[in-house]
PDB file of N, CA and C in Angstrom:
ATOM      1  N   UNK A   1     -16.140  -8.469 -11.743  1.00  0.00           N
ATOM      2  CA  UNK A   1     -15.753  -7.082 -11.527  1.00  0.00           C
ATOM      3  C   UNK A   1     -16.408  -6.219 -12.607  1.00  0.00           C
ATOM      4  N   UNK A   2     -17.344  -5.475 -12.492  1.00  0.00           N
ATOM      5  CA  UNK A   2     -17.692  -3.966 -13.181  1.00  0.00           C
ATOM      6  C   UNK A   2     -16.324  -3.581 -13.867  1.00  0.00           C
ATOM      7  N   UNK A   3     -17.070  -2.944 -15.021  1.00  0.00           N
ATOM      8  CA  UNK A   3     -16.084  -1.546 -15.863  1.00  0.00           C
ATOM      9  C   UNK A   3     -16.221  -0.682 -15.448  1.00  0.00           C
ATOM     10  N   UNK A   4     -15.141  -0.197 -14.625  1.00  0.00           N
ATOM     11  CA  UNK A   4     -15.444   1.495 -14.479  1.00  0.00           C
ATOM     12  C   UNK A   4     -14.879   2.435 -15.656  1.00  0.00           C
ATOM     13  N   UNK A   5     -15.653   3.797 -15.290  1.00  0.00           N
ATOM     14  CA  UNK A   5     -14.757   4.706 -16.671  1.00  0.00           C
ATOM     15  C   UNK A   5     -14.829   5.699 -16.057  1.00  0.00           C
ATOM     16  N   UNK A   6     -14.148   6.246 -16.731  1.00  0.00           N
ATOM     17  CA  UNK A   6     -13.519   7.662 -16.030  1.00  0.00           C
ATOM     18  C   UNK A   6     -14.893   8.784 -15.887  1.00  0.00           C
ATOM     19  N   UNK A   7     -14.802   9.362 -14.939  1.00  0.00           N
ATOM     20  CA  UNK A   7     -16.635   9.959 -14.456  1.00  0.00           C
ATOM     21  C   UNK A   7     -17.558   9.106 -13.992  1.00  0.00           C
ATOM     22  N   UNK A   8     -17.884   7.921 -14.098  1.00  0.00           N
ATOM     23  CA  UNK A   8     -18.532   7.183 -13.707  1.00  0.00           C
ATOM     24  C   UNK A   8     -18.558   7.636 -12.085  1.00  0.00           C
ATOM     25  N   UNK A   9     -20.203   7.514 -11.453  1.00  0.00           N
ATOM     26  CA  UNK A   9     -20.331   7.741  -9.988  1.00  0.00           C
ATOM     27  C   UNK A   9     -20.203   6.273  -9.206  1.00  0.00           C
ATOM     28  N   UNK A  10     -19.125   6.587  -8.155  1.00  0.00           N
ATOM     29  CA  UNK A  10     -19.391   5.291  -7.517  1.00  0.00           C
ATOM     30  C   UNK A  10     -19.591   5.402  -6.223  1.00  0.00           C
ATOM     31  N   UNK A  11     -19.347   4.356  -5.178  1.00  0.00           N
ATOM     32  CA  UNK A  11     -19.176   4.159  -4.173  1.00  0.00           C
ATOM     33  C   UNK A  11     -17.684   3.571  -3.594  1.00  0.00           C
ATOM     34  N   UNK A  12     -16.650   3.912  -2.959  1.00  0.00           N
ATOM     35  CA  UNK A  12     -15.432   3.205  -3.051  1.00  0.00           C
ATOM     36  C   UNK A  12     -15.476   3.752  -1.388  1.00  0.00           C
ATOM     37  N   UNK A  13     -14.303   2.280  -1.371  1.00  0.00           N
ATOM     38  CA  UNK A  13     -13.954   2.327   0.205  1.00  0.00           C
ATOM     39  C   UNK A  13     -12.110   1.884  -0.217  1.00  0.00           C
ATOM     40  N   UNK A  14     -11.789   2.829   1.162  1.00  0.00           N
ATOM     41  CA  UNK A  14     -10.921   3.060   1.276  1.00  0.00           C
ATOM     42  C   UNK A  14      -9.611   1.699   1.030  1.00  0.00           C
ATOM     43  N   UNK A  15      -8.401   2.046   0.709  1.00  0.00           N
ATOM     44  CA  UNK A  15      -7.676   0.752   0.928  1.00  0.00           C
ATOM     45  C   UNK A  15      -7.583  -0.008   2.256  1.00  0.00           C
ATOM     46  N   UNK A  16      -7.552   1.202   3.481  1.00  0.00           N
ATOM     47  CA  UNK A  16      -7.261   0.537   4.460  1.00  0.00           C
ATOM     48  C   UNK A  16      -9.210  -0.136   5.508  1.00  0.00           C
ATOM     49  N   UNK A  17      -9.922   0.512   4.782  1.00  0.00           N
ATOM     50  CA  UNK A  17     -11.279   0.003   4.675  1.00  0.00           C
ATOM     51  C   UNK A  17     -11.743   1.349   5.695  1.00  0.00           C
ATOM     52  N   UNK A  18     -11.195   2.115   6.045  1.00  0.00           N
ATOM     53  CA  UNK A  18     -11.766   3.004   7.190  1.00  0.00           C
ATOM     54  C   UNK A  18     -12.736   3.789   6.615  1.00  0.00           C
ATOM     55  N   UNK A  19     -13.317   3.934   5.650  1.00  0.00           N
ATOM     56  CA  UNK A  19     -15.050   4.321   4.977  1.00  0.00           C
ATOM     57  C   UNK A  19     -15.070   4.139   4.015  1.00  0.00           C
ATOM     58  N   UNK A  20     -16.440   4.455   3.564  1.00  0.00           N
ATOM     59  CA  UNK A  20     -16.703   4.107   1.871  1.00  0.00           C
ATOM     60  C   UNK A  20     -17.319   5.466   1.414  1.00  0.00           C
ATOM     61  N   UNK A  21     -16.748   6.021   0.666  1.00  0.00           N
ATOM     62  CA  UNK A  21     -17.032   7.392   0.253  1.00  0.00           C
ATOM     63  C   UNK A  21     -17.880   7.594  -1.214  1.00  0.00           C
ATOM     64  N   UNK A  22     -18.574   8.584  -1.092  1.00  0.00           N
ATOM     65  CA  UNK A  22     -19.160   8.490  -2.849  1.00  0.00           C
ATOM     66  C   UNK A  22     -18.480   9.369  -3.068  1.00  0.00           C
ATOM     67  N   UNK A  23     -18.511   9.429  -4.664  1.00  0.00           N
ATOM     68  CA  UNK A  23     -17.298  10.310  -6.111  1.00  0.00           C
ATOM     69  C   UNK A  23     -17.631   9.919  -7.319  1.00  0.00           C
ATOM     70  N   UNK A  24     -16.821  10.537  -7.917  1.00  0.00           N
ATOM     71  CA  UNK A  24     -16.642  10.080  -9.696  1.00  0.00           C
ATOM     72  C   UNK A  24     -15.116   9.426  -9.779  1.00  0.00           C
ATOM     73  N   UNK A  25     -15.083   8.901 -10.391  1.00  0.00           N
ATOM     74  CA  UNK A  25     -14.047   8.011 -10.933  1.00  0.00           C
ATOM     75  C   UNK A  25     -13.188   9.144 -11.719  1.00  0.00           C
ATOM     76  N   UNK A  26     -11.927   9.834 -11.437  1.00  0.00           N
ATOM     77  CA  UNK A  26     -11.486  10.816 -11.610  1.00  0.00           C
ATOM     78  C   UNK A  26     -10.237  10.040 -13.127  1.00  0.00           C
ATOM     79  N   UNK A  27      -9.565   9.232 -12.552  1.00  0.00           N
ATOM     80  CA  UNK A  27      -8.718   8.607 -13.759  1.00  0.00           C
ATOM     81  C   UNK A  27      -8.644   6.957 -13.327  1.00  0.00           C
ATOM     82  N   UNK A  28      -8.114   6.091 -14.477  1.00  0.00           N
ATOM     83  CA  UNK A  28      -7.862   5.159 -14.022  1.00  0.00           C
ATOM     84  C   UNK A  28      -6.446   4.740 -14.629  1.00  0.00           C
ATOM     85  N   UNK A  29      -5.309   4.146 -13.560  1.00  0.00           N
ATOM     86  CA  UNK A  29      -4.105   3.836 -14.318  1.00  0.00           C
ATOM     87  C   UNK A  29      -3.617   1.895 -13.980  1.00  0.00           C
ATOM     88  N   UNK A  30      -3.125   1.753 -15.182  1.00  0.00           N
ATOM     89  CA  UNK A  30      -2.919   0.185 -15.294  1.00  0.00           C
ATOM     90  C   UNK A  30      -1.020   0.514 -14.959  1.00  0.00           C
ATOM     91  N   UNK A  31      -1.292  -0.388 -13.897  1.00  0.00           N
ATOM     92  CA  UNK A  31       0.283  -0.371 -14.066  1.00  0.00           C
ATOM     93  C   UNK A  31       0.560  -2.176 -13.728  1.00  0.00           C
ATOM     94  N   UNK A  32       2.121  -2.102 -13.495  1.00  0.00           N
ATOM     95  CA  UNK A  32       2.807  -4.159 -13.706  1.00  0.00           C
ATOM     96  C   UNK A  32       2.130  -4.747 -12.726  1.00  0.00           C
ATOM     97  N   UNK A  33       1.498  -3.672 -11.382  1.00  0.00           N
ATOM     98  CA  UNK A  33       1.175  -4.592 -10.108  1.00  0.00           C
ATOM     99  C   UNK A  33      -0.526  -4.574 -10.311  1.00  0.00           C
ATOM    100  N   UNK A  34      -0.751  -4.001 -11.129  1.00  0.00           N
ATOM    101  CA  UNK A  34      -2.464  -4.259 -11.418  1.00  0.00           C
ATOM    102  C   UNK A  34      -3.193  -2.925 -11.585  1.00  0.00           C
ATOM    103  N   UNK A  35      -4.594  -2.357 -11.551  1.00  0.00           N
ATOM    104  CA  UNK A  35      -5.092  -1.336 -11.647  1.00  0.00           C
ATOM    105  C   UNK A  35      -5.361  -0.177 -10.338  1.00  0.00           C
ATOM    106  N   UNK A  36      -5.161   0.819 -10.537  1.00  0.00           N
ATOM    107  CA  UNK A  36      -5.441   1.700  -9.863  1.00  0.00           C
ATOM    108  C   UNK A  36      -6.665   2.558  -9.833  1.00  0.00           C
ATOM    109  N   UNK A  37      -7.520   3.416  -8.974  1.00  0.00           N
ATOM    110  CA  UNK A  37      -8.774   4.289  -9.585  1.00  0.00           C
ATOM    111  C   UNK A  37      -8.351   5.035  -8.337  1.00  0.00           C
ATOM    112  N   UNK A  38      -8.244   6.392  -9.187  1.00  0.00           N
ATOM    113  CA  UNK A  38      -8.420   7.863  -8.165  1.00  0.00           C
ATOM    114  C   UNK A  38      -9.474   8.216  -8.171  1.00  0.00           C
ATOM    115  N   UNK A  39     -10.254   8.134  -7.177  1.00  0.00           N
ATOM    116  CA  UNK A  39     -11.561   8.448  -6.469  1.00  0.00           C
ATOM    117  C   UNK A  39     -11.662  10.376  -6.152  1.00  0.00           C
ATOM    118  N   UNK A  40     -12.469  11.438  -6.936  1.00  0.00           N
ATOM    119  CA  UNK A  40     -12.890  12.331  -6.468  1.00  0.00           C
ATOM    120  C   UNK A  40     -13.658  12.180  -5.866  1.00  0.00           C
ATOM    121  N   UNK A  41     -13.834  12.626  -4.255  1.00  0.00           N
ATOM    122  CA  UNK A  41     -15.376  12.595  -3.599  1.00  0.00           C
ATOM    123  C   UNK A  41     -15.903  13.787  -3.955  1.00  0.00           C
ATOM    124  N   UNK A  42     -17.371  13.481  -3.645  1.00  0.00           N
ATOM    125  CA  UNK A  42     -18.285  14.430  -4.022  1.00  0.00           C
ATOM    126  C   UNK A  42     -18.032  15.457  -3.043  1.00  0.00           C
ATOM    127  N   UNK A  43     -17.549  15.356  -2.018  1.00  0.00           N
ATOM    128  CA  UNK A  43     -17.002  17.164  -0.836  1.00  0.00           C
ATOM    129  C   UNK A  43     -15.741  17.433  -1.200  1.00  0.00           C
ATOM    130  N   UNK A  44     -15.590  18.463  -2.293  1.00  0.00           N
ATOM    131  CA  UNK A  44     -14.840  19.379  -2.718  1.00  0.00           C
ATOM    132  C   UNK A  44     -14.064  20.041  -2.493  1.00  0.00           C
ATOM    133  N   UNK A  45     -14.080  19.703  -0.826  1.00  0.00           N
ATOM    134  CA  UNK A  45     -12.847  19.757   0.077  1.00  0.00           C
ATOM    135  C   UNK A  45     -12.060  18.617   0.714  1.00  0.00           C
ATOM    136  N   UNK A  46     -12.572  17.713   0.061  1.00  0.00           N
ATOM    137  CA  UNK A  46     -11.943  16.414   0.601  1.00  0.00           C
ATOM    138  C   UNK A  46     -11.231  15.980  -0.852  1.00  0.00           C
ATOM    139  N   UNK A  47      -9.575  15.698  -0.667  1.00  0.00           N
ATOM    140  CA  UNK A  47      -8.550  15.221  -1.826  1.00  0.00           C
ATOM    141  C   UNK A  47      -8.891  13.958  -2.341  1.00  0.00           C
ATOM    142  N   UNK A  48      -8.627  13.734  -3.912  1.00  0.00           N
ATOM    143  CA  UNK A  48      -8.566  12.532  -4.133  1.00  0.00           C
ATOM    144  C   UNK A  48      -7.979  11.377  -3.837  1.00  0.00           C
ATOM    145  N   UNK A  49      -8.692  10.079  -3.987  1.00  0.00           N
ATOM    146  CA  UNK A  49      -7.723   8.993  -3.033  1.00  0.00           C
ATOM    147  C   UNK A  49      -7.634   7.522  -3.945  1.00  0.00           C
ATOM    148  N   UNK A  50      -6.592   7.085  -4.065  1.00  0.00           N
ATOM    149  CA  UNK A  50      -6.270   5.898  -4.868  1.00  0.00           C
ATOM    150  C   UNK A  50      -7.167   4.728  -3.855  1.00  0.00           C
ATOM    151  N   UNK A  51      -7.388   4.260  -5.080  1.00  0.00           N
ATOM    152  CA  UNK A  51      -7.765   2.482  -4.154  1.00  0.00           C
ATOM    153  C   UNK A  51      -8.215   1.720  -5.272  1.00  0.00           C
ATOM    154  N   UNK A  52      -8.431   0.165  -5.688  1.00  0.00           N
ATOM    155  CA  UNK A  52      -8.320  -0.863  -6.057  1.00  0.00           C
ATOM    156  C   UNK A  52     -10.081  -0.647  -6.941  1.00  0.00           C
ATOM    157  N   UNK A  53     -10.043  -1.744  -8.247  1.00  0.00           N
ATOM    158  CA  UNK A  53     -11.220  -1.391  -8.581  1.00  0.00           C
ATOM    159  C   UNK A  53     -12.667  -2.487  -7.666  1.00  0.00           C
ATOM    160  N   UNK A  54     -11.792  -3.681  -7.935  1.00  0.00           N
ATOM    161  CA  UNK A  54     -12.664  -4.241  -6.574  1.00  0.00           C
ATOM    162  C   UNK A  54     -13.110  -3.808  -5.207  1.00  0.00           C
ATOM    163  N   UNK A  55     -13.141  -2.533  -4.827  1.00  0.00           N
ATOM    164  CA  UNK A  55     -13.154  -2.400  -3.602  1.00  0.00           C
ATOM    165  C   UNK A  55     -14.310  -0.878  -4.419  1.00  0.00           C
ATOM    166  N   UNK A  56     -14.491  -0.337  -5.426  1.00  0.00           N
ATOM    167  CA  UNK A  56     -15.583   0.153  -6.059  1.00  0.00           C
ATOM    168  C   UNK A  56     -17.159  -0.334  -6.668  1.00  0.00           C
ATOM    169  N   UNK A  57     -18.138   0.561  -6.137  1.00  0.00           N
ATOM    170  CA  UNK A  57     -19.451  -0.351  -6.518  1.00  0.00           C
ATOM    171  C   UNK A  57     -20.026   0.885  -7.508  1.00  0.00           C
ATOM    172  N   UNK A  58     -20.617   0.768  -8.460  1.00  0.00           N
ATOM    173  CA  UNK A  58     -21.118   1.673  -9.249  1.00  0.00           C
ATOM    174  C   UNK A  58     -22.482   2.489  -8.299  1.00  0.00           C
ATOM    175  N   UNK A  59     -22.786   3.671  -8.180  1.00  0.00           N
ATOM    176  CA  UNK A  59     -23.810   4.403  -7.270  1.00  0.00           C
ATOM    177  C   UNK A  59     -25.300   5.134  -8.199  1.00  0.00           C
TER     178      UNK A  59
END
């Protein structure tokens, strides 16, 4: 698994897998059930979206 960091550009797909969107890596939070990454996409009208760091590829 890659380090992501916060800004970093990636590629991430969704939890439920329905696309893979590009963004920056907006925050990342550790919690008891494992890591989280809120995904900004790059369309500025589209909200940020949680999903897993394994399921992120660096872009």
């Amino acid at each position: 698994m890659t380090q992501l960091k916060k800004g970093q550009s990636v590629k991430a797909r969704t939890i439920r897998g329905t696309a893979t969107i590009a963004g920056k890596v907006q925050e990342i939070i550790e919690t008891t059930k494992g890591l989280w990454v809120t995904v900004q996409p790059n369309d500025k009208d589209a909200k940020p979206f949680k999903t897993r760091p394994a399921l992120c590829t660096p872009a």
